[in-house]
PDB file of N, CA and C in Angstrom:
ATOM      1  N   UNK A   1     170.976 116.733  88.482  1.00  0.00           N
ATOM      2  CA  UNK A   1     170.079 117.659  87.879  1.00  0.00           C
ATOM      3  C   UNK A   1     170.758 118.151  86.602  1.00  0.00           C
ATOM      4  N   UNK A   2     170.297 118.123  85.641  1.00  0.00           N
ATOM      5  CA  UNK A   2     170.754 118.605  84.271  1.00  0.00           C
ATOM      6  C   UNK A   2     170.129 120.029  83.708  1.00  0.00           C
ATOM      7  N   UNK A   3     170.791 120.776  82.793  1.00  0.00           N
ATOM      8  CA  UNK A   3     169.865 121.903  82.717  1.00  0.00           C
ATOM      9  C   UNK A   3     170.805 121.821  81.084  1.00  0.00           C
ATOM     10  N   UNK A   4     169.788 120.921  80.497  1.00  0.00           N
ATOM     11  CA  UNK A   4     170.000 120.744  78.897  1.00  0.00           C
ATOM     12  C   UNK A   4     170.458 121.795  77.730  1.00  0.00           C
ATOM     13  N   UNK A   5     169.700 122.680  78.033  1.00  0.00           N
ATOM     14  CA  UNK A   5     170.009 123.936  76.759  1.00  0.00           C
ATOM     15  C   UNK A   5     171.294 124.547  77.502  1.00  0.00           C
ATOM     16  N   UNK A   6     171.577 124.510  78.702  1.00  0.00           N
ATOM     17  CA  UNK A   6     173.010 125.861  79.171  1.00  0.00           C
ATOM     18  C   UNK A   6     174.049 124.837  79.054  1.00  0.00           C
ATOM     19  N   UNK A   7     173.594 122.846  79.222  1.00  0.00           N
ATOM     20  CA  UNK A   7     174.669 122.299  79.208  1.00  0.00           C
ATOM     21  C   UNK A   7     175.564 122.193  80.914  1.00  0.00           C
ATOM     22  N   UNK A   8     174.608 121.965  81.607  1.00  0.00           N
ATOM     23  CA  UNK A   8     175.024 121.990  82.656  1.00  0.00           C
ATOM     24  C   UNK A   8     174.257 120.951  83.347  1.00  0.00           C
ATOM     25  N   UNK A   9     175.673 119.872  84.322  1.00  0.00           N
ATOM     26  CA  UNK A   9     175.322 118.946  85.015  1.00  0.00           C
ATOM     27  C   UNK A   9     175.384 119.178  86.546  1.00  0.00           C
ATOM     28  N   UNK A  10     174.213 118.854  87.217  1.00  0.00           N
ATOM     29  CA  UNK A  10     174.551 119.270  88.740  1.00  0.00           C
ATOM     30  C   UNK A  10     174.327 118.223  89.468  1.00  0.00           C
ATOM     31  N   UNK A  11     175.421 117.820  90.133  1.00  0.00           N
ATOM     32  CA  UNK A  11     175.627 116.269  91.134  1.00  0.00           C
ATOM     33  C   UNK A  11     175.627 117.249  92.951  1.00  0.00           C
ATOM     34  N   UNK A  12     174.494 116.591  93.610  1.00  0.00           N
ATOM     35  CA  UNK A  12     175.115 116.408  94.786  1.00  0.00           C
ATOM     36  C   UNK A  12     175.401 115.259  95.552  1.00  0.00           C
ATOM     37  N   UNK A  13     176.770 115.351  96.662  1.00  0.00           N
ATOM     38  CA  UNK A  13     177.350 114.808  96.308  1.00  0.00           C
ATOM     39  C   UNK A  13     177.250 114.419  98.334  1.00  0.00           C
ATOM     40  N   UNK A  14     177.165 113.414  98.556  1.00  0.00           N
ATOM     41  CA  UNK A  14     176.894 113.096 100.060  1.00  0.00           C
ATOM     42  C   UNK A  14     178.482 112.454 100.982  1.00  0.00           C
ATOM     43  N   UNK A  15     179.105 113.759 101.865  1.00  0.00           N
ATOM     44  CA  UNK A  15     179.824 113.797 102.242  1.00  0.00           C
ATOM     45  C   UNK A  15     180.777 112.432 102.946  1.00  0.00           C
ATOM     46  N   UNK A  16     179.869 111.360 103.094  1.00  0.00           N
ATOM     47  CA  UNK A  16     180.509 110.171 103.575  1.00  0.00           C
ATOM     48  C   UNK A  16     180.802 109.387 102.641  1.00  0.00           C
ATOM     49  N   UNK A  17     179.634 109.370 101.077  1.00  0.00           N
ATOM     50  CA  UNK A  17     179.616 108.548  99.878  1.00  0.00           C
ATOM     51  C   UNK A  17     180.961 108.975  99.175  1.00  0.00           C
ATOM     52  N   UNK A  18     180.959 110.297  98.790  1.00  0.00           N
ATOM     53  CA  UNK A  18     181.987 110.902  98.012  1.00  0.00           C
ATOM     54  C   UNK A  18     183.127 111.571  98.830  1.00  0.00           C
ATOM     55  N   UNK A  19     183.636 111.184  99.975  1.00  0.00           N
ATOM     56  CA  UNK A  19     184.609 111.463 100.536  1.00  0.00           C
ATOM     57  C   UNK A  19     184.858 113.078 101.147  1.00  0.00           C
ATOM     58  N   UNK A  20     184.173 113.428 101.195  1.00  0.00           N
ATOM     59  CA  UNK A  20     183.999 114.968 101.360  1.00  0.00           C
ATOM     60  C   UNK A  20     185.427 115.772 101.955  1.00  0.00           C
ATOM     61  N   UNK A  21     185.951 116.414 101.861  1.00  0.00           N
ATOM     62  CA  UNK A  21     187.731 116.388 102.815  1.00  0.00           C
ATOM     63  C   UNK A  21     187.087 116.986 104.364  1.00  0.00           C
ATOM     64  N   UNK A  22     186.246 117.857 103.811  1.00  0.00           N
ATOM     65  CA  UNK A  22     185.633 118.604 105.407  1.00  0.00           C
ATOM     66  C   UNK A  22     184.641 117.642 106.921  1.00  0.00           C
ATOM     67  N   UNK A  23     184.466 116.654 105.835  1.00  0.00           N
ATOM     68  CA  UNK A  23     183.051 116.255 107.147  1.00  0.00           C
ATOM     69  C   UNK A  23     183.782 114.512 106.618  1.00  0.00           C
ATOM     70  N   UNK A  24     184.903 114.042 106.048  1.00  0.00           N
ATOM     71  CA  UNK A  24     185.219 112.119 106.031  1.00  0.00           C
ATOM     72  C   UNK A  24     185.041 112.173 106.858  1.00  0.00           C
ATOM     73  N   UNK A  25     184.391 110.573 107.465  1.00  0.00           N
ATOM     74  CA  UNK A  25     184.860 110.097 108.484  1.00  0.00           C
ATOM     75  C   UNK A  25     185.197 108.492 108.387  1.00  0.00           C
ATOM     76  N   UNK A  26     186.271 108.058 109.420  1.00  0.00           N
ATOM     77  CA  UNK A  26     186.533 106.807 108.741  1.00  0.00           C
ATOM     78  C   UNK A  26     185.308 105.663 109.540  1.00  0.00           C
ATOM     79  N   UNK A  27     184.898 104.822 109.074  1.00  0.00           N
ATOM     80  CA  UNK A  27     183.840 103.664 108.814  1.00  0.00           C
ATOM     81  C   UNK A  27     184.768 102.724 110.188  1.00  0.00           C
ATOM     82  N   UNK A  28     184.015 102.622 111.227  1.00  0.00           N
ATOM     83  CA  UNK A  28     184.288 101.374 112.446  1.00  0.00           C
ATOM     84  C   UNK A  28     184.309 100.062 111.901  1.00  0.00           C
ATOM     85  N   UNK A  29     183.142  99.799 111.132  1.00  0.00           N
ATOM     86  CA  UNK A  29     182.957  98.579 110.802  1.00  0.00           C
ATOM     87  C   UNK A  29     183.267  98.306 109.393  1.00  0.00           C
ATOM     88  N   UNK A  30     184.296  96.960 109.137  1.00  0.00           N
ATOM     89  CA  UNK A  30     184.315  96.847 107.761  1.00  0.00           C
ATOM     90  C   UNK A  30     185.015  97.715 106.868  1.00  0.00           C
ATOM     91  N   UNK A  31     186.146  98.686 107.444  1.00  0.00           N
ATOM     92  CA  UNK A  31     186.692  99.988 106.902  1.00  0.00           C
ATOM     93  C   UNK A  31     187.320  99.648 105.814  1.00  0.00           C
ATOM     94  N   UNK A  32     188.014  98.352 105.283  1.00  0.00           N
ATOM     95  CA  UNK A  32     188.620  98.191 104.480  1.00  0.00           C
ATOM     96  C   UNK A  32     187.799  98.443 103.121  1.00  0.00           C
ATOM     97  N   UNK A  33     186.557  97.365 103.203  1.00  0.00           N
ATOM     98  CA  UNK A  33     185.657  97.732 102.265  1.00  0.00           C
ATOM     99  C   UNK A  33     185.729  98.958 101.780  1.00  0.00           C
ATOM    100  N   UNK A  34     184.787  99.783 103.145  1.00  0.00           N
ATOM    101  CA  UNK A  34     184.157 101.644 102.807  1.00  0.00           C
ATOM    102  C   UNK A  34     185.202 102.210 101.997  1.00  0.00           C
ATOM    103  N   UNK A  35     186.477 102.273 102.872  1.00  0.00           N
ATOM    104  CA  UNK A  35     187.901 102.981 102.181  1.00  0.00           C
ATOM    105  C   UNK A  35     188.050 102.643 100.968  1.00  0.00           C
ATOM    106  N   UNK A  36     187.638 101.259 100.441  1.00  0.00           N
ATOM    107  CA  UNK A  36     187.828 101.041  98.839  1.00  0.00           C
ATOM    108  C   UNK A  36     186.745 101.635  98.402  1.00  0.00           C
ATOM    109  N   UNK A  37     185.592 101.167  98.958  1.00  0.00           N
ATOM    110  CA  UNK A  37     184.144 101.717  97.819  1.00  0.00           C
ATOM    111  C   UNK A  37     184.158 103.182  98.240  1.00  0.00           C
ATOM    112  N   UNK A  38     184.335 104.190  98.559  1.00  0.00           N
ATOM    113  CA  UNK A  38     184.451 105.337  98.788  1.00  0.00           C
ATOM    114  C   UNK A  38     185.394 106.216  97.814  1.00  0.00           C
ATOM    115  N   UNK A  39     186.867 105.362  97.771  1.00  0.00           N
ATOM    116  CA  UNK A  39     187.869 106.028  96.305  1.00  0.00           C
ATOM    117  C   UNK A  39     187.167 105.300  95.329  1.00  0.00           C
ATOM    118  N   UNK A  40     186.880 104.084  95.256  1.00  0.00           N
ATOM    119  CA  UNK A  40     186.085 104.178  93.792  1.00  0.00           C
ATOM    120  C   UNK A  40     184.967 105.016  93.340  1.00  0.00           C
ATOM    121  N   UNK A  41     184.714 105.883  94.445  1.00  0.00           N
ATOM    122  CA  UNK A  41     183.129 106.631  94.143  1.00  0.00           C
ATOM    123  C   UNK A  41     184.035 108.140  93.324  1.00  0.00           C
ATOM    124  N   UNK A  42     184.761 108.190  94.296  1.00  0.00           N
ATOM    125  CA  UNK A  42     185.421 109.554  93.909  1.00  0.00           C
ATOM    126  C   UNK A  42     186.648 109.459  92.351  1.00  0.00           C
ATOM    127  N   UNK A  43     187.036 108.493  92.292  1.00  0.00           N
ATOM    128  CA  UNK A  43     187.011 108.191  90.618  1.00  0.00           C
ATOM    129  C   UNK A  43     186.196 107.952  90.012  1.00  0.00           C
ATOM    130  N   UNK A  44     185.236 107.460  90.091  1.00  0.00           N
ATOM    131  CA  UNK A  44     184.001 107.782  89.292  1.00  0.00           C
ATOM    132  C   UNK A  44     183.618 109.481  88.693  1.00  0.00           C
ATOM    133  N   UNK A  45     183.088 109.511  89.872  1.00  0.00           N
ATOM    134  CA  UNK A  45     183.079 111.154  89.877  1.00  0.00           C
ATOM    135  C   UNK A  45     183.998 112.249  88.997  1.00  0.00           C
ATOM    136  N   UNK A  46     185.372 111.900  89.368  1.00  0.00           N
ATOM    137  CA  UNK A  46     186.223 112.393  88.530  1.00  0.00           C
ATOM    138  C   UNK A  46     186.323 112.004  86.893  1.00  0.00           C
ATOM    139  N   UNK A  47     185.877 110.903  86.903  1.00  0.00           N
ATOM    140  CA  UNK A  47     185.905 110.288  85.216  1.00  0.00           C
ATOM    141  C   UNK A  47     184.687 110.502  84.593  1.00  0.00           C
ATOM    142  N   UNK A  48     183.266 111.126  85.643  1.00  0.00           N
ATOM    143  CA  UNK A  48     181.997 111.548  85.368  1.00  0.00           C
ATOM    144  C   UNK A  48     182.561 113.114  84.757  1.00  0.00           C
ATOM    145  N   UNK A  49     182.818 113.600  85.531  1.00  0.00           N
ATOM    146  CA  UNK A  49     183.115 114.910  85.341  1.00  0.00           C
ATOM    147  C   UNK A  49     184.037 115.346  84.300  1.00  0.00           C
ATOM    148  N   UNK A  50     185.340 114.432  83.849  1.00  0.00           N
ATOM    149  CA  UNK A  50     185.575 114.776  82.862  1.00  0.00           C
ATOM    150  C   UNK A  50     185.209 114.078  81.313  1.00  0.00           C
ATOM    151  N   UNK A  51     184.517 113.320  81.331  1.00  0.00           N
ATOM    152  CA  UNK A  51     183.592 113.005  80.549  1.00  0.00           C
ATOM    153  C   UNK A  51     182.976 113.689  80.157  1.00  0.00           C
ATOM    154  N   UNK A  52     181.923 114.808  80.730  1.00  0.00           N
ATOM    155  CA  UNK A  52     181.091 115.519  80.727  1.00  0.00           C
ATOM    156  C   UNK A  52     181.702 116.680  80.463  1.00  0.00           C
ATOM    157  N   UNK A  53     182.905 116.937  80.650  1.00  0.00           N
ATOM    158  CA  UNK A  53     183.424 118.561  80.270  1.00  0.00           C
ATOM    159  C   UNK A  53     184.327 118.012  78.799  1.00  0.00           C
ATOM    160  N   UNK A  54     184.939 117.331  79.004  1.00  0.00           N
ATOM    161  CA  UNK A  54     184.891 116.907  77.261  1.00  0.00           C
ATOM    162  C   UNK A  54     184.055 116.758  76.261  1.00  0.00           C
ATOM    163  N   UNK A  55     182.619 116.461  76.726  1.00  0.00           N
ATOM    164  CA  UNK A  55     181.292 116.603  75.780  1.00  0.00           C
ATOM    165  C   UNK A  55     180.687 118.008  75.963  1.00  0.00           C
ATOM    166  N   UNK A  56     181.718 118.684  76.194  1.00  0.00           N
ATOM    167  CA  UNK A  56     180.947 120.357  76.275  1.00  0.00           C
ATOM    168  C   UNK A  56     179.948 120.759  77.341  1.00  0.00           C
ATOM    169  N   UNK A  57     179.902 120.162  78.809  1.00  0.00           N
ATOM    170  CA  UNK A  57     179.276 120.475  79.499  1.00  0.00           C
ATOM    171  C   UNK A  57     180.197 121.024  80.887  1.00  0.00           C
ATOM    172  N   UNK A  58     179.265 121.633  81.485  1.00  0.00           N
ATOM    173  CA  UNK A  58     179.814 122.159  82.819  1.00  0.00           C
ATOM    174  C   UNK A  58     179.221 121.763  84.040  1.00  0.00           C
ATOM    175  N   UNK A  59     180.345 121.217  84.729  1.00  0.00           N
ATOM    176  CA  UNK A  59     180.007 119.958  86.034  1.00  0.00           C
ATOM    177  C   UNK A  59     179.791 121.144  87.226  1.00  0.00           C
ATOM    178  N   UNK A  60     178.491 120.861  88.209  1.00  0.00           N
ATOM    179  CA  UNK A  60     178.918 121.633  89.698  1.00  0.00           C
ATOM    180  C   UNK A  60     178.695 120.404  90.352  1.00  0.00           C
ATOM    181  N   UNK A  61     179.177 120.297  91.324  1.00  0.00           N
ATOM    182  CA  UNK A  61     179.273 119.430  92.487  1.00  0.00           C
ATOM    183  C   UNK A  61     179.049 120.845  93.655  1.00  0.00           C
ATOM    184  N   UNK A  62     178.024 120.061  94.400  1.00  0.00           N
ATOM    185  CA  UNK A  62     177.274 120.421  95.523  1.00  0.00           C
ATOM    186  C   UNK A  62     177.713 119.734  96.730  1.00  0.00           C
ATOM    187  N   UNK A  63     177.994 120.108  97.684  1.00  0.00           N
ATOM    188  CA  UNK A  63     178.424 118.794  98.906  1.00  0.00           C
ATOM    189  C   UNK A  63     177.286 119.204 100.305  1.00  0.00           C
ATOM    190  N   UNK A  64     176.585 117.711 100.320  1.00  0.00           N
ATOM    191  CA  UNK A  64     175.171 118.125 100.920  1.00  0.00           C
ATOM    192  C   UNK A  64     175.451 118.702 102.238  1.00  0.00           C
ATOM    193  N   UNK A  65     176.373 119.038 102.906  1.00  0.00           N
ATOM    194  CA  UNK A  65     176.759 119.865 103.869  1.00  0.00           C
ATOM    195  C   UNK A  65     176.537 121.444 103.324  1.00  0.00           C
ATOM    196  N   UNK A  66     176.454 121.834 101.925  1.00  0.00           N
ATOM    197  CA  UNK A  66     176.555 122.891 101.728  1.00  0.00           C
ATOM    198  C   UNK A  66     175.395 123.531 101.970  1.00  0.00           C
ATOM    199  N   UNK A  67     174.887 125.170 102.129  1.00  0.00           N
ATOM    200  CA  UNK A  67     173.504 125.854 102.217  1.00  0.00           C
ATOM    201  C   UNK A  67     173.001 125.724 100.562  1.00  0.00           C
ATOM    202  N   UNK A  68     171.770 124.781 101.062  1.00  0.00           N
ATOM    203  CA  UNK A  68     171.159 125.020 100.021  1.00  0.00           C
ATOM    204  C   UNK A  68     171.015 126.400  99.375  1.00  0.00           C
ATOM    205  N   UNK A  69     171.148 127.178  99.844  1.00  0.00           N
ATOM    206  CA  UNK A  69     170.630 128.768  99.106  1.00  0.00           C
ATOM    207  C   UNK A  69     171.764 129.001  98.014  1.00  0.00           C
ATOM    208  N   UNK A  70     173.103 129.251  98.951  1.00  0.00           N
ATOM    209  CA  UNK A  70     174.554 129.408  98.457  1.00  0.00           C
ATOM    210  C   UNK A  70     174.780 128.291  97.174  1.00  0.00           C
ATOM    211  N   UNK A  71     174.059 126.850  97.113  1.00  0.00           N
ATOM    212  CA  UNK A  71     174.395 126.127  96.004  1.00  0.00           C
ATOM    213  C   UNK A  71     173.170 126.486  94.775  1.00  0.00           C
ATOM    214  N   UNK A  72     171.976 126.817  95.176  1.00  0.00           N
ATOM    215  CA  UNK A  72     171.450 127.262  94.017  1.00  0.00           C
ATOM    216  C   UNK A  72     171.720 128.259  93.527  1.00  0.00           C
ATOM    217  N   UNK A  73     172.268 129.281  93.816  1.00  0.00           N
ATOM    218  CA  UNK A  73     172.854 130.612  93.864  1.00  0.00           C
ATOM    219  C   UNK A  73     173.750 130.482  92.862  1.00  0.00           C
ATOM    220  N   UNK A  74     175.008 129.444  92.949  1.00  0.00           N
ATOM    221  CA  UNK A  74     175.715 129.173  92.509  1.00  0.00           C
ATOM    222  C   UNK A  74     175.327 128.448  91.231  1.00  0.00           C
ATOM    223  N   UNK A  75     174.723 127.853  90.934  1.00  0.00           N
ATOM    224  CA  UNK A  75     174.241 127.043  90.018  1.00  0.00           C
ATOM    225  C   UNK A  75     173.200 127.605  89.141  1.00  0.00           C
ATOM    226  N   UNK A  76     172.522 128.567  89.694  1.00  0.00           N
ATOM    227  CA  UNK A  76     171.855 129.833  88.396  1.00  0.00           C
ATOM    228  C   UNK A  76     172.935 130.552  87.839  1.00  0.00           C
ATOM    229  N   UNK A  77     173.889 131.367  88.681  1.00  0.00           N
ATOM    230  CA  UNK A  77     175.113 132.048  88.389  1.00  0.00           C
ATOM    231  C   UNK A  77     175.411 130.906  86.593  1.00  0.00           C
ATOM    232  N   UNK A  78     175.874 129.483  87.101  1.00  0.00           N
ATOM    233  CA  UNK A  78     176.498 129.159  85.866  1.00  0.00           C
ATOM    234  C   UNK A  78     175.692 128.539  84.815  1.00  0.00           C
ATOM    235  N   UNK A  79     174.272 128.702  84.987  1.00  0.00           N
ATOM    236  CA  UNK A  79     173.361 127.796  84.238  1.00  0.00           C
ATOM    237  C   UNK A  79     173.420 129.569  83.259  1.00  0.00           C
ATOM    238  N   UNK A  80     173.186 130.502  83.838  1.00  0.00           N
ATOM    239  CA  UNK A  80     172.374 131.985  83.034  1.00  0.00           C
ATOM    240  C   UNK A  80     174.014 132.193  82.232  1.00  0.00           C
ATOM    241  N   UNK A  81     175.495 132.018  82.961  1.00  0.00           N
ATOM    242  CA  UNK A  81     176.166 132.292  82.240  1.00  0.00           C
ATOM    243  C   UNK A  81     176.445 131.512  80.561  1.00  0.00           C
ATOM    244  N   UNK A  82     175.540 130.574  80.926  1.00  0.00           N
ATOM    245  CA  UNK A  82     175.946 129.578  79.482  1.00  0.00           C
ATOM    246  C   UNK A  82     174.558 129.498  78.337  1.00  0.00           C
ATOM    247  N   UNK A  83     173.395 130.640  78.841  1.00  0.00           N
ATOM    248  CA  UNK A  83     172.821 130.725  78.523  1.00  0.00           C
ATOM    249  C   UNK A  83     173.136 132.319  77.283  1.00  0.00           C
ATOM    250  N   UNK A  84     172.452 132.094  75.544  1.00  0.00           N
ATOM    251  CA  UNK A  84     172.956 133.158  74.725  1.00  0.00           C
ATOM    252  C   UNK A  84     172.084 134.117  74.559  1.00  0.00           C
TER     253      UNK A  84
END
């Protein structure tokens, strides 16, 4: 979700895809794979994110375990702060 004029990018981010530290779990089948495509997701992410804060924007990451309420909450908080 982008919010163009405050400059703000909002990724959520699905706790098994992006490695979540609270809810990983390791993959039965084929783990070698997951374990690779899983750190490549989360370097991604990291090279998304600072990409994006080097072009003057501000990254939230959401982790879909989180309350929806508490992440929009959070994400007006920094959309109104970047707003002049």
């Amino acid at each position: 979700m982008l919010f163009p004029r405050a400059r703000v990018a909002v990724f959520v981010d699905g706790c098994f895809w992006h490695g979540c530290p609270d809810h990983r779990t390791q993959p039965r089948r084929n783990p070698e794979f997951w374990i690779e495509k899983i750190e490549l997701n989360r370097l991604r992410d990291a090279d998304t994110d600072h990409r994006l804060r080097a072009a003057g924007w501000i990254v939230v990451r959401v982790w879909e375990h989180e309350s929806a309420l508490d992440a929009a909450d959070r994400v007006e908080e920094v959309v109104r702060s970047r707003r002049p």
